[in-house]
PDB file of N, CA and C in Angstrom:
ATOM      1  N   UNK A   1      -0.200 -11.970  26.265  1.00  0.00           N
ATOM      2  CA  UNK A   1      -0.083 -12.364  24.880  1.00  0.00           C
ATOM      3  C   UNK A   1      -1.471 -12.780  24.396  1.00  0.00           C
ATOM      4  N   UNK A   2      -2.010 -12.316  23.197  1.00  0.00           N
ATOM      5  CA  UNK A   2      -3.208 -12.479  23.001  1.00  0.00           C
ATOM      6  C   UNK A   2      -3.447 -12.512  21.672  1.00  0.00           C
ATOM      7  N   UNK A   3      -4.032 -14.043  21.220  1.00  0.00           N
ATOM      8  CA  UNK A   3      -3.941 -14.312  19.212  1.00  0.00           C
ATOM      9  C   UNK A   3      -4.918 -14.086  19.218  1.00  0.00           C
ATOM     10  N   UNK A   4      -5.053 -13.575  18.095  1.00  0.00           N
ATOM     11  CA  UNK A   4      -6.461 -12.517  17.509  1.00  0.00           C
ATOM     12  C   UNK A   4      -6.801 -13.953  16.437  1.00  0.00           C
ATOM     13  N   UNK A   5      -8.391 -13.765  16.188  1.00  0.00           N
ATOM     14  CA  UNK A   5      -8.978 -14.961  15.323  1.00  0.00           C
ATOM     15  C   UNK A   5      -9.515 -14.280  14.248  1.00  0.00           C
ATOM     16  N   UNK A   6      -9.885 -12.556  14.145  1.00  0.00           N
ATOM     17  CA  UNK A   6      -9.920 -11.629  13.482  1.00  0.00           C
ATOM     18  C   UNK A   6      -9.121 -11.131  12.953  1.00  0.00           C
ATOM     19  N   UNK A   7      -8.328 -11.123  11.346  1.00  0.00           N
ATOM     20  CA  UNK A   7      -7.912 -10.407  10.906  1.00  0.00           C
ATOM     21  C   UNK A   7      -7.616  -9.069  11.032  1.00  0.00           C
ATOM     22  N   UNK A   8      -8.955  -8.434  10.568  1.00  0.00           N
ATOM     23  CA  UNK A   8      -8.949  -7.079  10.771  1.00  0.00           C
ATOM     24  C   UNK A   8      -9.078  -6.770  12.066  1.00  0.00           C
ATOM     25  N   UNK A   9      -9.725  -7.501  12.974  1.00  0.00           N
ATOM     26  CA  UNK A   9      -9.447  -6.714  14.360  1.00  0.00           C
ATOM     27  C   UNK A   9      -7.788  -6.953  14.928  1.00  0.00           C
ATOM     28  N   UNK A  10      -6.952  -7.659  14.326  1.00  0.00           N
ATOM     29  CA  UNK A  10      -5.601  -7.572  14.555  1.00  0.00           C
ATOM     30  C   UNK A  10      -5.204  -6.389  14.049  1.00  0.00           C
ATOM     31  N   UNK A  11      -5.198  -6.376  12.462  1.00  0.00           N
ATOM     32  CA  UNK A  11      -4.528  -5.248  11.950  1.00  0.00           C
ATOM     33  C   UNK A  11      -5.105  -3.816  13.016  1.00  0.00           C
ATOM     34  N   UNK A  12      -6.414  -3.538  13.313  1.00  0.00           N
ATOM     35  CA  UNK A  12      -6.806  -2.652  13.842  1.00  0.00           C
ATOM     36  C   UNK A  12      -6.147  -2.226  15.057  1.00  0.00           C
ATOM     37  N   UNK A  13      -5.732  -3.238  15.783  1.00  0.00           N
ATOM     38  CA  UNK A  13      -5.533  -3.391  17.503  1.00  0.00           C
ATOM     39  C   UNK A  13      -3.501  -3.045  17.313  1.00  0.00           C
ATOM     40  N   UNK A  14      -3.292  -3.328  15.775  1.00  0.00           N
ATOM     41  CA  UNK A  14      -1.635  -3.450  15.653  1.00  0.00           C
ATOM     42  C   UNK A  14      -1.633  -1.818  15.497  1.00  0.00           C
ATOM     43  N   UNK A  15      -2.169  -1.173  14.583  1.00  0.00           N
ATOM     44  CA  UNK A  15      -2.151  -0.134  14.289  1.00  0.00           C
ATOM     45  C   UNK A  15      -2.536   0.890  15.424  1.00  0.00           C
ATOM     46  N   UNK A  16      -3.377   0.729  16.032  1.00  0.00           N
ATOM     47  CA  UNK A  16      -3.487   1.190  17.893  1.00  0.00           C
ATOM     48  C   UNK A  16      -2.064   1.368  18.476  1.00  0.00           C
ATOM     49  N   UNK A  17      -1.519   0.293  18.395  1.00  0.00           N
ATOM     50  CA  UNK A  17      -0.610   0.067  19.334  1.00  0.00           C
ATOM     51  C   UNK A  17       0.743   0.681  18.792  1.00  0.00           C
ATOM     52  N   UNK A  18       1.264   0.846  17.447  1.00  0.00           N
ATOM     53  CA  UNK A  18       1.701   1.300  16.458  1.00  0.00           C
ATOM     54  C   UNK A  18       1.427   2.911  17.520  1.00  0.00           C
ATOM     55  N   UNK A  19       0.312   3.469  17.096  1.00  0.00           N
ATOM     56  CA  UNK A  19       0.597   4.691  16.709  1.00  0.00           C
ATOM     57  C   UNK A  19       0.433   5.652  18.521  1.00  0.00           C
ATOM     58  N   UNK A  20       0.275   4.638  19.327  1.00  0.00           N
ATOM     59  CA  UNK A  20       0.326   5.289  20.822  1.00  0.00           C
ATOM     60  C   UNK A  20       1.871   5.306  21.354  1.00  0.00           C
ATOM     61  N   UNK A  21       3.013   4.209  20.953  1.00  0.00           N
ATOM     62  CA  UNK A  21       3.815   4.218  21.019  1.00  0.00           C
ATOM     63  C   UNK A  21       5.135   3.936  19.674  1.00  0.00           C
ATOM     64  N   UNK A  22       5.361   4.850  19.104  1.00  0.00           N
ATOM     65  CA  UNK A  22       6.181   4.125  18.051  1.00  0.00           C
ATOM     66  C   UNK A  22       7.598   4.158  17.884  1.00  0.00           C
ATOM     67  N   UNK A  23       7.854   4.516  18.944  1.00  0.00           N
ATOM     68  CA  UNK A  23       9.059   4.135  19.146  1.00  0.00           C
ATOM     69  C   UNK A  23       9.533   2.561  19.619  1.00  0.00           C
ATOM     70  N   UNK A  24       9.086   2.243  20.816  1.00  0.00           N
ATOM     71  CA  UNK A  24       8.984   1.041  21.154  1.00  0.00           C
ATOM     72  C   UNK A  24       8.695  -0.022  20.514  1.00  0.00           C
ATOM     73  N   UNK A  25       7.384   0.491  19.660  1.00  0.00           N
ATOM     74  CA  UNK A  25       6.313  -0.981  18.470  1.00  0.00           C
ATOM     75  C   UNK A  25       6.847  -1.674  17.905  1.00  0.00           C
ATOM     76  N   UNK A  26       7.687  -2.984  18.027  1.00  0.00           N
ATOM     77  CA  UNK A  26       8.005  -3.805  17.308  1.00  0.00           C
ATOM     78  C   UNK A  26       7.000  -4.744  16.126  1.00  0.00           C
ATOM     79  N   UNK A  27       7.373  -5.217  15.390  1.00  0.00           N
ATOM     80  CA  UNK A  27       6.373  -5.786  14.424  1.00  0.00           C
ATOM     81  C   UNK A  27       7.582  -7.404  13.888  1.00  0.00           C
ATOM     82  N   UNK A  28       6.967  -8.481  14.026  1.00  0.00           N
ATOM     83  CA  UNK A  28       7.770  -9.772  14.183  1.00  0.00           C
ATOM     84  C   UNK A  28       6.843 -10.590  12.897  1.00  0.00           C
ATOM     85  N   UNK A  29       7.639 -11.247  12.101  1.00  0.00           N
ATOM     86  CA  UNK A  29       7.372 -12.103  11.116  1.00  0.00           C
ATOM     87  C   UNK A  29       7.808 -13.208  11.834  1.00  0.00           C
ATOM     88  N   UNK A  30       7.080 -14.180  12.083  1.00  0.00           N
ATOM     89  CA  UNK A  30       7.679 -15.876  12.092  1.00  0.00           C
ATOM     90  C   UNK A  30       7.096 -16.918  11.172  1.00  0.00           C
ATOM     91  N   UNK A  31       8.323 -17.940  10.291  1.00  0.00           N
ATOM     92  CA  UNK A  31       7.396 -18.876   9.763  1.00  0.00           C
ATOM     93  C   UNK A  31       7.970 -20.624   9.957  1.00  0.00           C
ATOM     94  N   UNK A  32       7.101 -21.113  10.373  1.00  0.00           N
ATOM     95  CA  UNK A  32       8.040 -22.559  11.003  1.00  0.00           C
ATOM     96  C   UNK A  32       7.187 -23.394   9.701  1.00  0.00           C
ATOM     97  N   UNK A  33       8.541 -23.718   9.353  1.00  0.00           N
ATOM     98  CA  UNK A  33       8.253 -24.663   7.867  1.00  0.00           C
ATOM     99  C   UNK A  33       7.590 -25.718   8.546  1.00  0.00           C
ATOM    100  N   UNK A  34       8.143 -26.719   8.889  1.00  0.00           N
ATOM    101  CA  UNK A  34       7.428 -27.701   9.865  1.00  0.00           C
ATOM    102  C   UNK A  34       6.108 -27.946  10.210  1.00  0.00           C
ATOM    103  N   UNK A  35       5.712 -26.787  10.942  1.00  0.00           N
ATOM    104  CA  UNK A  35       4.274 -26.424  11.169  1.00  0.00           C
ATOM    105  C   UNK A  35       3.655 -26.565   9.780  1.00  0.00           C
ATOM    106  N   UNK A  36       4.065 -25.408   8.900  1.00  0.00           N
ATOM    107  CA  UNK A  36       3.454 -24.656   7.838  1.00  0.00           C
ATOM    108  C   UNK A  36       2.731 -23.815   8.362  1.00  0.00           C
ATOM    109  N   UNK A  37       3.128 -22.885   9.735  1.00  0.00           N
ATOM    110  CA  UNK A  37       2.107 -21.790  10.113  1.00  0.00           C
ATOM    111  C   UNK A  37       3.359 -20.484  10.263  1.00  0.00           C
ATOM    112  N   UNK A  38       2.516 -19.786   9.835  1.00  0.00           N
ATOM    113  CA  UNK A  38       2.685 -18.338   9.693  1.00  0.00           C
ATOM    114  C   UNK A  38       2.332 -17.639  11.446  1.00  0.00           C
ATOM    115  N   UNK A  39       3.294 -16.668  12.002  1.00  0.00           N
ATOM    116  CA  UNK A  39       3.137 -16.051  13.426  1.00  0.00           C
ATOM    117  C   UNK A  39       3.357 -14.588  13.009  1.00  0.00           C
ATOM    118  N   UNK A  40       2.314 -13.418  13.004  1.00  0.00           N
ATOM    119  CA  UNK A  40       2.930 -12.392  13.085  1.00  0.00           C
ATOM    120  C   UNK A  40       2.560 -11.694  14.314  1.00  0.00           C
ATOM    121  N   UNK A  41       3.739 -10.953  14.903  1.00  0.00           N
ATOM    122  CA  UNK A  41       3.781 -10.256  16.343  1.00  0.00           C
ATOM    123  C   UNK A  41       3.735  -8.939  16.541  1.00  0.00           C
ATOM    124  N   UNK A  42       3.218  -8.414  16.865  1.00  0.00           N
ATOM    125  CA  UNK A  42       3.627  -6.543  17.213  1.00  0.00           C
ATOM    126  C   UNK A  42       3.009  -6.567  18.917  1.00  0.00           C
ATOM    127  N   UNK A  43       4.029  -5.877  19.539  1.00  0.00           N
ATOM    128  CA  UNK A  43       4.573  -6.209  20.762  1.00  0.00           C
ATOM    129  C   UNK A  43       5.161  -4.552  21.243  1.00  0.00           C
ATOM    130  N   UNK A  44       4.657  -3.845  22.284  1.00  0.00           N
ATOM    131  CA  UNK A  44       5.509  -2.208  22.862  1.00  0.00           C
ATOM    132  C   UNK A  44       6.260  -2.867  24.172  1.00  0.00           C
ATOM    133  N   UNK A  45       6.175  -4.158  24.441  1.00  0.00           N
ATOM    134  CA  UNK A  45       6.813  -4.392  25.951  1.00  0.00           C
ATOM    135  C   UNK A  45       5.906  -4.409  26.481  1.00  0.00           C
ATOM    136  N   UNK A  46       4.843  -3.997  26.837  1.00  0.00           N
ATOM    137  CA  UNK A  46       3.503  -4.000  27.876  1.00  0.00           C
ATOM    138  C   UNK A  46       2.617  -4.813  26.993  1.00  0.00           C
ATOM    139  N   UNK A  47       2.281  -5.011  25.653  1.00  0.00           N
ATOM    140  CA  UNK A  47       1.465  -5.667  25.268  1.00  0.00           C
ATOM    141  C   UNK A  47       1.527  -6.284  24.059  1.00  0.00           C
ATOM    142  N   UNK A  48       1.331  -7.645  24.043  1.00  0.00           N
ATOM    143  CA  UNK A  48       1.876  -8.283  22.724  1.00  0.00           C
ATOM    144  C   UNK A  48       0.538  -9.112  21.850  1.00  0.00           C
ATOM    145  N   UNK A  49       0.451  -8.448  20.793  1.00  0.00           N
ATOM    146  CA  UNK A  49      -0.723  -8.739  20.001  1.00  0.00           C
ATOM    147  C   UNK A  49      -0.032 -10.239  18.809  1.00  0.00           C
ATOM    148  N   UNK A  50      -0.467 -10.984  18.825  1.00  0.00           N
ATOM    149  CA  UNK A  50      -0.580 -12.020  17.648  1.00  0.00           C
ATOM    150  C   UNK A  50      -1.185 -12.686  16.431  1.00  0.00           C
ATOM    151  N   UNK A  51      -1.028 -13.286  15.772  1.00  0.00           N
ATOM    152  CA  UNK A  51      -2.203 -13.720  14.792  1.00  0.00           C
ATOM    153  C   UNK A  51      -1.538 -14.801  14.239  1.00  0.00           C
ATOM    154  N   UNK A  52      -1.848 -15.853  13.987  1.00  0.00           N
ATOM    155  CA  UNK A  52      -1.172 -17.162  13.627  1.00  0.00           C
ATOM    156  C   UNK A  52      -2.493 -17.823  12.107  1.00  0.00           C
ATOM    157  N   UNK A  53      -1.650 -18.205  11.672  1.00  0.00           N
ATOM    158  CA  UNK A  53      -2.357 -18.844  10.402  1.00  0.00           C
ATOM    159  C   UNK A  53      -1.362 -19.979   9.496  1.00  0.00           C
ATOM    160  N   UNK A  54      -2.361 -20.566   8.925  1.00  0.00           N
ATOM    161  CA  UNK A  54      -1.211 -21.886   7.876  1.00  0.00           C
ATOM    162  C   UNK A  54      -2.099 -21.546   6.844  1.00  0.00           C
ATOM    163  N   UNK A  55      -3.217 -20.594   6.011  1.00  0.00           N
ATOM    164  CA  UNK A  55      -3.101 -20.258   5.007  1.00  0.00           C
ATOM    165  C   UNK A  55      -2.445 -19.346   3.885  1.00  0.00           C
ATOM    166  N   UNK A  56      -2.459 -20.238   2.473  1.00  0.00           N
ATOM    167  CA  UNK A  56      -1.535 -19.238   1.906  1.00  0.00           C
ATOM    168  C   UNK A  56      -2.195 -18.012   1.237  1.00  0.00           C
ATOM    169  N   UNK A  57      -3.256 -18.057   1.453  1.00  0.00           N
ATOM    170  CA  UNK A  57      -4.371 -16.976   0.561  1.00  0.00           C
ATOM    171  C   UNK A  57      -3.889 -15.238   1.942  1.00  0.00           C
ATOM    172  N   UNK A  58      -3.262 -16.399   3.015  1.00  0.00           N
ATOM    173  CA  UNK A  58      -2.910 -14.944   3.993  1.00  0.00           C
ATOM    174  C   UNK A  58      -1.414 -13.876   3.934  1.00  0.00           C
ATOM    175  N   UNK A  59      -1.196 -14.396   2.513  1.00  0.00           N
ATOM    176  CA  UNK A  59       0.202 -13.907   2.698  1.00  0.00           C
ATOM    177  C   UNK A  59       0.353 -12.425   1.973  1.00  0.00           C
ATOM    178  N   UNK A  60      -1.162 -12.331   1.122  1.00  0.00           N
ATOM    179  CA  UNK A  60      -1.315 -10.914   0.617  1.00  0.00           C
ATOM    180  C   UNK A  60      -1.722 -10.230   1.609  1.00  0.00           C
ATOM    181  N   UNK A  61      -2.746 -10.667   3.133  1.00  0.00           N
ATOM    182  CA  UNK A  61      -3.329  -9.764   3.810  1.00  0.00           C
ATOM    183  C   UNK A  61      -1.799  -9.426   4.545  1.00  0.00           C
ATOM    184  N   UNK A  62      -0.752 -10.425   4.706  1.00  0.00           N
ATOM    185  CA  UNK A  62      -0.031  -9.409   5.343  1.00  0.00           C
ATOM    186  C   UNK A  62       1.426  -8.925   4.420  1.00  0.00           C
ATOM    187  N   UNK A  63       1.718  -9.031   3.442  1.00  0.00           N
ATOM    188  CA  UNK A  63       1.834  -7.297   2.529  1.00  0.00           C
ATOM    189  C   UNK A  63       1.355  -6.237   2.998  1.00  0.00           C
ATOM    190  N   UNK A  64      -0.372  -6.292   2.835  1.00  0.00           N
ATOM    191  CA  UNK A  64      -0.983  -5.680   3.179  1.00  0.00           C
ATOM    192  C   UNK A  64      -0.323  -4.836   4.654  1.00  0.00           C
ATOM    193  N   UNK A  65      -0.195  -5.843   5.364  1.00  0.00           N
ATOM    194  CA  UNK A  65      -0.177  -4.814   6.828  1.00  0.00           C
ATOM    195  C   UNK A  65       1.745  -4.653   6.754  1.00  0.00           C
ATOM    196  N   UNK A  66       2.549  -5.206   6.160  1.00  0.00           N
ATOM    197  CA  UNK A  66       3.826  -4.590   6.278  1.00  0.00           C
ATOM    198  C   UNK A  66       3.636  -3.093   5.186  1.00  0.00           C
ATOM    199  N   UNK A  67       2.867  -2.955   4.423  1.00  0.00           N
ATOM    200  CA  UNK A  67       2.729  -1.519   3.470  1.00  0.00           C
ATOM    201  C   UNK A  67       2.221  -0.816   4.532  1.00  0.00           C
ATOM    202  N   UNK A  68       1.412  -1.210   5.640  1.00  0.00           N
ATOM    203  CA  UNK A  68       0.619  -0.014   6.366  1.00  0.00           C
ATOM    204  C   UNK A  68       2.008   0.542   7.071  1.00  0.00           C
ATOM    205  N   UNK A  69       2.829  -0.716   8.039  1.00  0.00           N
ATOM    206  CA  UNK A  69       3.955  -0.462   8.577  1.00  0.00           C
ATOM    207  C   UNK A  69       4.678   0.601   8.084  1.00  0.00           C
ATOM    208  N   UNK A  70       5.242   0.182   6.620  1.00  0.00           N
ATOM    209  CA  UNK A  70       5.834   0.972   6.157  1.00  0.00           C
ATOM    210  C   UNK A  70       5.841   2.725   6.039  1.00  0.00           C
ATOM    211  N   UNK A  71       4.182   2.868   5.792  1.00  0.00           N
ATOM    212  CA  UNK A  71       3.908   4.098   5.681  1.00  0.00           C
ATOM    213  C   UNK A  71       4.099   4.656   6.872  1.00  0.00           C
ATOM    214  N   UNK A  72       3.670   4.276   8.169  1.00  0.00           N
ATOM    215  CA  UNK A  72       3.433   4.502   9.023  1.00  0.00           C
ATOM    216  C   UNK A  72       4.822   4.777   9.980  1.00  0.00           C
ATOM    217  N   UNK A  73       5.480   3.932   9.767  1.00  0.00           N
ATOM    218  CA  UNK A  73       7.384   4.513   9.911  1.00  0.00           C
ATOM    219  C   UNK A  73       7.783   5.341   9.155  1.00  0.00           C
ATOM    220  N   UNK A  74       7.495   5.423   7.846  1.00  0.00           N
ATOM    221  CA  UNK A  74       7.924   6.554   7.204  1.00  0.00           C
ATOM    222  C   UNK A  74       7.530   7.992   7.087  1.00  0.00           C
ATOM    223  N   UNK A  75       6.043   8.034   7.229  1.00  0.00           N
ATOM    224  CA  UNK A  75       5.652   9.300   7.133  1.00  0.00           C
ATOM    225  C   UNK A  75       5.429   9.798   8.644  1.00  0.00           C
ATOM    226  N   UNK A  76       5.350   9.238   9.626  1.00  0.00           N
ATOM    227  CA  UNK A  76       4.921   9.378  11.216  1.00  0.00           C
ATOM    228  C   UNK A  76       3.773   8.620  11.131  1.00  0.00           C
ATOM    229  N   UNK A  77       3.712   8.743  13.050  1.00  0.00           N
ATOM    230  CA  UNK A  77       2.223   7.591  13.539  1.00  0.00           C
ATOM    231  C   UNK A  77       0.874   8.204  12.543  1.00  0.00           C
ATOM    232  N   UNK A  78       0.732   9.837  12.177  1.00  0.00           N
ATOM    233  CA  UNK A  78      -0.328  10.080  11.851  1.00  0.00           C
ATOM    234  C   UNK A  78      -0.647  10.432  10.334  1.00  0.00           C
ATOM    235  N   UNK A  79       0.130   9.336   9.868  1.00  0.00           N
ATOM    236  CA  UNK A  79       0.038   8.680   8.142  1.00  0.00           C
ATOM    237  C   UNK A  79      -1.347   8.949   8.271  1.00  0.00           C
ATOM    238  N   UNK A  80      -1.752   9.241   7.115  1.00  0.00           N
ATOM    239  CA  UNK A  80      -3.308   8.346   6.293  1.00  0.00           C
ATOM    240  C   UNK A  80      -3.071   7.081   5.958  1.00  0.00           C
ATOM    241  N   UNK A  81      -3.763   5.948   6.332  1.00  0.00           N
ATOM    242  CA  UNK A  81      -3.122   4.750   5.841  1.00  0.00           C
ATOM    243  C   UNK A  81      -4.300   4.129   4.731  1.00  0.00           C
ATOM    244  N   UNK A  82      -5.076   5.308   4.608  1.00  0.00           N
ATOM    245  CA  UNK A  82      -6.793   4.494   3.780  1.00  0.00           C
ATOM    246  C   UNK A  82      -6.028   4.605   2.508  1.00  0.00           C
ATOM    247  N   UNK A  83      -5.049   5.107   1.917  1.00  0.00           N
ATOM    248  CA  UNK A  83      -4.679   4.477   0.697  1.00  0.00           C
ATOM    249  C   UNK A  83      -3.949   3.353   0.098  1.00  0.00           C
ATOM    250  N   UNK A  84      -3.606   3.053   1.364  1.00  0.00           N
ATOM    251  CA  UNK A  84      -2.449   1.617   1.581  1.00  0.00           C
ATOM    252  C   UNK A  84      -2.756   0.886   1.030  1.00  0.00           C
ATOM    253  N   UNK A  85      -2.155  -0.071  -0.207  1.00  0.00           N
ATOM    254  CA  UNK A  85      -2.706  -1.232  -0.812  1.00  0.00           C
ATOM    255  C   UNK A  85      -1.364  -2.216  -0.890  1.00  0.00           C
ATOM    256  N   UNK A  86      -1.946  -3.410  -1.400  1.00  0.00           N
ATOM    257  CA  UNK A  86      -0.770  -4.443  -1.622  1.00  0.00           C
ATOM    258  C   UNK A  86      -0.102  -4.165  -2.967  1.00  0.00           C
ATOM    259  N   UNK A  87      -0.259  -5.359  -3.422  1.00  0.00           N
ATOM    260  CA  UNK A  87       0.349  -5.653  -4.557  1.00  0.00           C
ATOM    261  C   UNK A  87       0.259  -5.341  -5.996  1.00  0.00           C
ATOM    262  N   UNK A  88      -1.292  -4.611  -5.771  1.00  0.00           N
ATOM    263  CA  UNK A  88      -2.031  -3.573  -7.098  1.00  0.00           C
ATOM    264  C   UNK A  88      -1.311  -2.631  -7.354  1.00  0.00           C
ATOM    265  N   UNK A  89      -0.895  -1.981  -5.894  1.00  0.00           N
ATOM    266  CA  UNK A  89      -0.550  -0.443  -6.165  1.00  0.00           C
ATOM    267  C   UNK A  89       1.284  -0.733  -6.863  1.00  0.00           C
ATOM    268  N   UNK A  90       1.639  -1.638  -6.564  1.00  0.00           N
ATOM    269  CA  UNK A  90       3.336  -2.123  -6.722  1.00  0.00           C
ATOM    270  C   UNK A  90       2.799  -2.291  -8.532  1.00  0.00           C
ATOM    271  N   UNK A  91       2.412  -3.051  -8.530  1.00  0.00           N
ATOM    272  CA  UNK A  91       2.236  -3.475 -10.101  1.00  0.00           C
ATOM    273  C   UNK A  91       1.619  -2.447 -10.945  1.00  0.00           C
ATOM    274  N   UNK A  92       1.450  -1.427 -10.614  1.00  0.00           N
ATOM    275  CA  UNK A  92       0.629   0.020 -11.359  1.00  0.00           C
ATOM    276  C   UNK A  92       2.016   1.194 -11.444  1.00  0.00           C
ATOM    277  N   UNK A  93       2.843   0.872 -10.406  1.00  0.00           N
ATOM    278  CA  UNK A  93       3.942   2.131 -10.627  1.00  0.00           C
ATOM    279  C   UNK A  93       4.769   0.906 -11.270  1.00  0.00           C
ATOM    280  N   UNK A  94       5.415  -0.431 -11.850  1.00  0.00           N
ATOM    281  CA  UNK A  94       5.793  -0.915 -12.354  1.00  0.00           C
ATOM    282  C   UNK A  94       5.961  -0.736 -13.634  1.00  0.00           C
ATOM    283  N   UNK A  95       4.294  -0.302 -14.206  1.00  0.00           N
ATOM    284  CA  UNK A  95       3.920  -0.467 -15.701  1.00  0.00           C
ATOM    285  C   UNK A  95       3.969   0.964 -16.170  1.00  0.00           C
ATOM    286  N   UNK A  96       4.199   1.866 -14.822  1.00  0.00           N
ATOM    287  CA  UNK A  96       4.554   2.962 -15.410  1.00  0.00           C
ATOM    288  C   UNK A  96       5.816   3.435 -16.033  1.00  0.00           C
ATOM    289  N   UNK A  97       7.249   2.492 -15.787  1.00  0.00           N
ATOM    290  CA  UNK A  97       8.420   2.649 -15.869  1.00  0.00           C
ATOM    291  C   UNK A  97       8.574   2.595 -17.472  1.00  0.00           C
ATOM    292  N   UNK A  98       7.747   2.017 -17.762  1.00  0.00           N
ATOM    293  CA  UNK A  98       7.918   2.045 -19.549  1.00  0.00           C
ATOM    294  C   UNK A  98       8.979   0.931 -20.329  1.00  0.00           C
ATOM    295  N   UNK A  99       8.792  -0.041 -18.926  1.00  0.00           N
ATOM    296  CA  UNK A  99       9.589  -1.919 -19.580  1.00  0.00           C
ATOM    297  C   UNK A  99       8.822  -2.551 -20.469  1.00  0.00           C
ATOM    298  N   UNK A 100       9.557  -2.772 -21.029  1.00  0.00           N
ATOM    299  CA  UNK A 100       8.801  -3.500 -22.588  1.00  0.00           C
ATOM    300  C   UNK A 100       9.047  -3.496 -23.989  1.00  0.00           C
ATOM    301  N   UNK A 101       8.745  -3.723 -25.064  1.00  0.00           N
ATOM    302  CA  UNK A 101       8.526  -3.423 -25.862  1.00  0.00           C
ATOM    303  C   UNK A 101       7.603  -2.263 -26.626  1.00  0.00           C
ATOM    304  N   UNK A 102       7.876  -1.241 -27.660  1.00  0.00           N
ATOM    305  CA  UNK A 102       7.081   0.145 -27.915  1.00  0.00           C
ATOM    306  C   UNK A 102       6.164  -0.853 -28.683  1.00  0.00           C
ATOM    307  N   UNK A 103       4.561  -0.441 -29.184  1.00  0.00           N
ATOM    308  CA  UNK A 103       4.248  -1.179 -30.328  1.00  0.00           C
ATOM    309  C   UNK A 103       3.478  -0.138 -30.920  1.00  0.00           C
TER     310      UNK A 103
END
């Protein structure tokens, strides 16, 4: 078990592990109110990657990495994931739906 102090070298090392086995790759959200820390896990059975944090400025970086997830289950391990964004790309097909008022 091994907590990463690097962001991006987590996401990097998750996405490794993601795409050598993806069947197996689990991906784990934990949040202990108590603490106020945030645990996220991705784990194949042989190797379990971590990253722990109690900031809240971290809760877009991981959007961020459940959108990579996402793509990455959905389209297969060998997604492009360089277009992956958070919460920009959600709020841009939003404003395309045409909610609102005409003026």
């Amino acid at each position: 078990m091994v907590y990463f102090d690097s962001w991006d070298e987590f996401v990097e090392r998750s996405v490794q592990l993601f795409r050598a086995d993806p069947i197996t790759t689990r991906y784990v959200m934990k949040y202990r109110h108590c603490d106020g820390k945030l645990v996220l896990k991705v784990t194949d059975n042989r190797e379990c990657l971590k990253f722990k944090t109690d900031q809240a400025q971290d809760a877009k970086k991981m959007e961020k990495l459940n959108n990579i997830f996402f793509a990455l289950m959905t389209h297969g391990p060998d997604a492009d994931i360089s277009e992956v964004s958070g919460k920009e790309q959600a709020e841009q097909q939003q404003s395309k739906k045409g909610r609102g008022r005409r003026q």
